[in-house]
N, C-alpha and C. Protein backbone atom coordinates (compact mmCIF):
# COMPACT_ATOMS: atom_id res chain seq x y z
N UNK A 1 0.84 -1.20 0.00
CA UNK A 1 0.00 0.00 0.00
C UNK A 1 0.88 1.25 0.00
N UNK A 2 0.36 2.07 -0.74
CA UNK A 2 0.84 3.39 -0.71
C UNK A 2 0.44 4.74 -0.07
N UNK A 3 1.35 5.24 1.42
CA UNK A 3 0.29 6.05 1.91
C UNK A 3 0.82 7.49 1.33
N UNK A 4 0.01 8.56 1.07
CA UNK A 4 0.21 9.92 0.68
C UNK A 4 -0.19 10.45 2.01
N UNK A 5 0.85 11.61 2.54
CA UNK A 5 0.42 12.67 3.08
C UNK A 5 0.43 13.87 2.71
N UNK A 6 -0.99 14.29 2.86
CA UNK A 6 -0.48 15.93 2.55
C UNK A 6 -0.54 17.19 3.39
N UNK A 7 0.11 18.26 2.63
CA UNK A 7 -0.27 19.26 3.89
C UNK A 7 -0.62 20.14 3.12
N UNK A 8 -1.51 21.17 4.11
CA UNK A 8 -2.60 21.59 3.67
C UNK A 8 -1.57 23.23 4.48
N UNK A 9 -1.65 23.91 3.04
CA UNK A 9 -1.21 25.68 3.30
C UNK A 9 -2.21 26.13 3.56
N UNK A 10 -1.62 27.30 4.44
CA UNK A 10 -2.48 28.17 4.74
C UNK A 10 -2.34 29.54 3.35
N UNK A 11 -3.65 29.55 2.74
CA UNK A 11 -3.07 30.39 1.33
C UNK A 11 -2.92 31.74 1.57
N UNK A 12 -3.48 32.24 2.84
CA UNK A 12 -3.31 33.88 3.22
C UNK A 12 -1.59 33.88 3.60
N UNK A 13 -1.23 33.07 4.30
CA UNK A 13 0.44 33.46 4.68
C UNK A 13 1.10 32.86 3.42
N UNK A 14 0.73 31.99 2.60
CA UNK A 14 1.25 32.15 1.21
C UNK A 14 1.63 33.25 0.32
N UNK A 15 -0.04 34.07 0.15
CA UNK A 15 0.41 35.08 -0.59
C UNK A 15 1.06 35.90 0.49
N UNK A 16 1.29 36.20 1.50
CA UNK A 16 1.85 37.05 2.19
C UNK A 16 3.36 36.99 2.05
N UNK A 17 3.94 35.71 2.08
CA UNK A 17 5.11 35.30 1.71
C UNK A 17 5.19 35.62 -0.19
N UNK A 18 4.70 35.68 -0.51
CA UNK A 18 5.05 36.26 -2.09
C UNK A 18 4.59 37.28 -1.88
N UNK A 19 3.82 38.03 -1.53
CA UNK A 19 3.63 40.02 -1.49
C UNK A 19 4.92 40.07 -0.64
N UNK A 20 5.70 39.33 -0.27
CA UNK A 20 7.26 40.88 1.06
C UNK A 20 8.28 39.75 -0.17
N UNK A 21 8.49 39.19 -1.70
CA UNK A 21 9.15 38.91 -2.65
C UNK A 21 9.24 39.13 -3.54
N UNK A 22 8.06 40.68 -3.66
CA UNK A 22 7.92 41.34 -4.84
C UNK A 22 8.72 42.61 -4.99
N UNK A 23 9.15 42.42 -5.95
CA UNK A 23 10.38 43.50 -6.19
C UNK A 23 9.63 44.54 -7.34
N UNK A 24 9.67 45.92 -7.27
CA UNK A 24 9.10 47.11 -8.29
C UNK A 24 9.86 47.37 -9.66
N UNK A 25 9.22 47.17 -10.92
CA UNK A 25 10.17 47.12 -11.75
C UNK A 25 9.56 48.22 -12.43
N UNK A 26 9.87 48.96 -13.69
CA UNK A 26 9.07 49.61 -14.68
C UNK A 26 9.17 49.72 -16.06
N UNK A 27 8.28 49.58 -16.95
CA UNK A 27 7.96 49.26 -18.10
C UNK A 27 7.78 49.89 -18.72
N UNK A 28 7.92 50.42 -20.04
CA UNK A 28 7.80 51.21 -21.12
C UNK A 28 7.43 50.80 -22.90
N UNK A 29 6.95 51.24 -23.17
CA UNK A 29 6.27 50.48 -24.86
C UNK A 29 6.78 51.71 -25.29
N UNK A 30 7.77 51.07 -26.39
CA UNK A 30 8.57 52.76 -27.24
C UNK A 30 8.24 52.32 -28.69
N UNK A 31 8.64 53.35 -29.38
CA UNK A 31 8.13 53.36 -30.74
C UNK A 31 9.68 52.49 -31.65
N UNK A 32 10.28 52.91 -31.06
CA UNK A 32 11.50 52.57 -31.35
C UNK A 32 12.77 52.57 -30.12
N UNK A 33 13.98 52.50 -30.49
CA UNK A 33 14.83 52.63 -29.02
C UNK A 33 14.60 53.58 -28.78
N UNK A 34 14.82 54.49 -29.99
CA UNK A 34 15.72 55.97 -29.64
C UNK A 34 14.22 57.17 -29.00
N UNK A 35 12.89 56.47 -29.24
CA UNK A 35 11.94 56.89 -28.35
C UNK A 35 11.85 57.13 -26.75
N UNK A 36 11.02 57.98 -26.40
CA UNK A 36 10.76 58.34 -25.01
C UNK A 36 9.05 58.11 -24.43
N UNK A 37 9.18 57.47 -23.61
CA UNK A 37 7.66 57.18 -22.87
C UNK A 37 7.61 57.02 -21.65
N UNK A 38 6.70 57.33 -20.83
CA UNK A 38 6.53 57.33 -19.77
C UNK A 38 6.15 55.50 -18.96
N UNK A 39 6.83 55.38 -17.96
CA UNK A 39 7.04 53.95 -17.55
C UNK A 39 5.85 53.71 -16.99
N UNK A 40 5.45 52.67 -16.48
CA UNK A 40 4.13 52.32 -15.46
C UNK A 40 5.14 51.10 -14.75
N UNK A 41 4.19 50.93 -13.79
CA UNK A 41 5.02 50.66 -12.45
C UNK A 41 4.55 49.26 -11.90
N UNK A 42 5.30 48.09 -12.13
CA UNK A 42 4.57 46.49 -12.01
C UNK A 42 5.52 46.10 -10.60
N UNK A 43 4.74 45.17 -10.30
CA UNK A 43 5.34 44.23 -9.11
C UNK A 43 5.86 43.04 -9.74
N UNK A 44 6.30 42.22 -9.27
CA UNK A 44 7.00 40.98 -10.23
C UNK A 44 7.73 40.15 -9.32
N UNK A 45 7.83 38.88 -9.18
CA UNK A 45 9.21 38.18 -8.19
C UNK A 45 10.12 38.20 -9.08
N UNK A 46 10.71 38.48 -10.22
CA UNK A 46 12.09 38.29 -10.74
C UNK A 46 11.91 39.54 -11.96
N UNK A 47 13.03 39.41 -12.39
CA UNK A 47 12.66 40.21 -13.67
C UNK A 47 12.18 39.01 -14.88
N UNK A 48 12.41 37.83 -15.05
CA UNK A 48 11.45 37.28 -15.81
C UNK A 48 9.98 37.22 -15.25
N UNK A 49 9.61 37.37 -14.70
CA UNK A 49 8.24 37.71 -14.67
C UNK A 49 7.57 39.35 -14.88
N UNK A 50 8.32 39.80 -14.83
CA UNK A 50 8.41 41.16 -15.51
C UNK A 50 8.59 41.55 -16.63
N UNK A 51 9.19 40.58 -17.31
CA UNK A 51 9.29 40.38 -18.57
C UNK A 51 7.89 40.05 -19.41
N UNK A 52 7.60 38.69 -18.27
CA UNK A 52 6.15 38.02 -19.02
C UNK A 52 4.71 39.57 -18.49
N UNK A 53 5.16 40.18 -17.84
CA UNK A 53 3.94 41.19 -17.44
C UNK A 53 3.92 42.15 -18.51
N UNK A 54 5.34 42.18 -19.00
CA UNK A 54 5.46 43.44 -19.61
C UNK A 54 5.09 43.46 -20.86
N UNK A 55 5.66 41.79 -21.75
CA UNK A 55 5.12 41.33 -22.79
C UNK A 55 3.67 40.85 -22.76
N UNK A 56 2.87 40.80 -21.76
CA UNK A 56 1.14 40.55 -22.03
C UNK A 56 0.46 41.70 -22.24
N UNK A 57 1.44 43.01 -21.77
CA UNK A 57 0.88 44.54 -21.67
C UNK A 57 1.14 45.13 -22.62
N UNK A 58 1.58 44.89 -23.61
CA UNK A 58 1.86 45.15 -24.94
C UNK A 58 1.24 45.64 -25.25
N UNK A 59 0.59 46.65 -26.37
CA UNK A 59 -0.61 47.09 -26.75
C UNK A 59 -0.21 46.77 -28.47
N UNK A 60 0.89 47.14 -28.76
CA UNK A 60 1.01 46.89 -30.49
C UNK A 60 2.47 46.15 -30.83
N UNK A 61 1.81 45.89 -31.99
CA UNK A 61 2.50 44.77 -32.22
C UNK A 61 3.89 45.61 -33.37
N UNK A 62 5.50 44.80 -33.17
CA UNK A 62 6.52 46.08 -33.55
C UNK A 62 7.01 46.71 -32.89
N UNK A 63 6.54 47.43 -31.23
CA UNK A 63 7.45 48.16 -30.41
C UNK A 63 7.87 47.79 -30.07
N UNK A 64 8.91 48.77 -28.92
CA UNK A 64 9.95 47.80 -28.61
C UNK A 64 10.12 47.80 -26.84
N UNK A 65 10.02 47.13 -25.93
CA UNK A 65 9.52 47.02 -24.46
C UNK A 65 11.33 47.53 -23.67
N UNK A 66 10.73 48.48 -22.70
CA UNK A 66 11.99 48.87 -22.06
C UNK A 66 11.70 48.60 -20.57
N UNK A 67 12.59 47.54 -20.08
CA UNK A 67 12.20 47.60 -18.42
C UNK A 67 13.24 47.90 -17.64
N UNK A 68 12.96 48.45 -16.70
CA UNK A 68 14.42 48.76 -15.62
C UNK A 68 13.89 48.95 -14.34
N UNK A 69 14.37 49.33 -12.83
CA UNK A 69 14.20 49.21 -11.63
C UNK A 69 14.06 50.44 -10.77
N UNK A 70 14.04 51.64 -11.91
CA UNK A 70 14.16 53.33 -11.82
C UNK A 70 13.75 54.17 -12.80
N UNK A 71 13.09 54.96 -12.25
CA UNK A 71 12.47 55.95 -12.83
C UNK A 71 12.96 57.63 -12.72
N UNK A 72 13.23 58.36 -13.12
CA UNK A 72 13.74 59.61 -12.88
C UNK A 72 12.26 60.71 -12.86
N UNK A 73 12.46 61.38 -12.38
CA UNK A 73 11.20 62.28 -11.69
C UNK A 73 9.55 62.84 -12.97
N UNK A 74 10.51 62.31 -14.06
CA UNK A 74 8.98 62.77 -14.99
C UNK A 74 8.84 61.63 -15.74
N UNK A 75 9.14 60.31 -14.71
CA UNK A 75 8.80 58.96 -15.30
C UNK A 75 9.13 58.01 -16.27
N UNK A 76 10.27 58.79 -16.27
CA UNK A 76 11.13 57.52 -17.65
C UNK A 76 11.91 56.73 -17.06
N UNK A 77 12.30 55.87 -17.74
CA UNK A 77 13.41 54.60 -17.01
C UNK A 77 14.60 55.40 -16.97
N UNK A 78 15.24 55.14 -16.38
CA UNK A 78 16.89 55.46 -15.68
C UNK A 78 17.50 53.87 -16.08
N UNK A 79 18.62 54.06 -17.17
CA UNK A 79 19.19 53.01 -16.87
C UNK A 79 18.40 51.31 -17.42
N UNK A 80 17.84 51.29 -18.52
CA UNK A 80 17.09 49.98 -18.67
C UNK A 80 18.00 48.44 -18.37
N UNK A 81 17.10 47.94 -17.48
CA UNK A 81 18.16 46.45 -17.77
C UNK A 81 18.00 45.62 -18.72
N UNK A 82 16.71 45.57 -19.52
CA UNK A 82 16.39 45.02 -20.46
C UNK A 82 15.62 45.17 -21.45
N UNK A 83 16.09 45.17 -22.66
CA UNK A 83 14.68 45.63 -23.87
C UNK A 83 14.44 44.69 -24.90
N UNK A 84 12.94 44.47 -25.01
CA UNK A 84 12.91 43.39 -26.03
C UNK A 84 12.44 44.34 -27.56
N UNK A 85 12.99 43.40 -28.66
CA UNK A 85 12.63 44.37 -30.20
C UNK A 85 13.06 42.95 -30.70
N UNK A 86 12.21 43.19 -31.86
CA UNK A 86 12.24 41.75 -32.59
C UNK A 86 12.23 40.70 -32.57
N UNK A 87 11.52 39.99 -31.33
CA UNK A 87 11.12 39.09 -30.96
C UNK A 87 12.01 38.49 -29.70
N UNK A 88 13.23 39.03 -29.38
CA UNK A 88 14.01 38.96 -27.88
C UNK A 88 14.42 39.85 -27.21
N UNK A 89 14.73 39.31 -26.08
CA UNK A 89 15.26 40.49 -25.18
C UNK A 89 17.01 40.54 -25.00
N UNK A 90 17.25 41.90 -24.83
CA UNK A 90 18.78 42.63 -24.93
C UNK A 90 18.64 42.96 -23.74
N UNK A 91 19.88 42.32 -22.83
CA UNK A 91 20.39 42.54 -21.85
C UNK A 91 21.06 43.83 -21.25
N UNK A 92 21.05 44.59 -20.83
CA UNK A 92 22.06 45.62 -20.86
C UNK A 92 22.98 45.74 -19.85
N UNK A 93 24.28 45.51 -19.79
CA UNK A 93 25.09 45.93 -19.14
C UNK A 93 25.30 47.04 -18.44
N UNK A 94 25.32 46.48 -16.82
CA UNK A 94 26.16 48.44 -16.23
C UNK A 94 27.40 48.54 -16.39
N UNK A 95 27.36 49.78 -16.89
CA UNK A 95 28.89 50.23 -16.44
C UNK A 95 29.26 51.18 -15.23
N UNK A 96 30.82 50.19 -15.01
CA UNK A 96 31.08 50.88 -13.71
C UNK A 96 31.25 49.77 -13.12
């Protein structure tokens, strides 16, 4: 015989434990690189899931998605860590 035990979560201290693992990222839909737009502001546990938030928020199809972890005071990214165009995403290096 085969016995299974299971245990049974409690799902409120679940999500509680993933709401204090959410890290603030921000997102941008540009026309091109060399474009400027104002970011909006996602929660995410990694930056691949920020990735997948950012790519479902898409609105058209062709731009090009800018995400990073900062915003400068009239809402643009500071610094992107990552941008997708043409079907992947470009990593960006800091310097320094």
């Amino acid at each position: 015989f085969l016995v299974l035990t299971l245990t049974l979560l409690n799902p409120e201290e679940d999500n509680m434990n993933i709401k204090s693992k959410m890290n603030t990222y921000y997102f941008a839909e540009l026309q091109n690189r060399n474009s400027f737009s104002q970011a909006e502001k996602i929660s995410a546990v990694s930056l691949a899931d920020a990735q997948r938030i950012a790519r479902s928020s898409q609105m058209f199809e062709g731009t090009v998605i800018e995400i990073g972890d900062k915003v400068n005071d009239d809402g643009f990214i500071l610094n992107p860590t990552c941008i997708h165009e043409n079907g992947r995403w470009d990593y960006v290096e800091e310097n320094g």
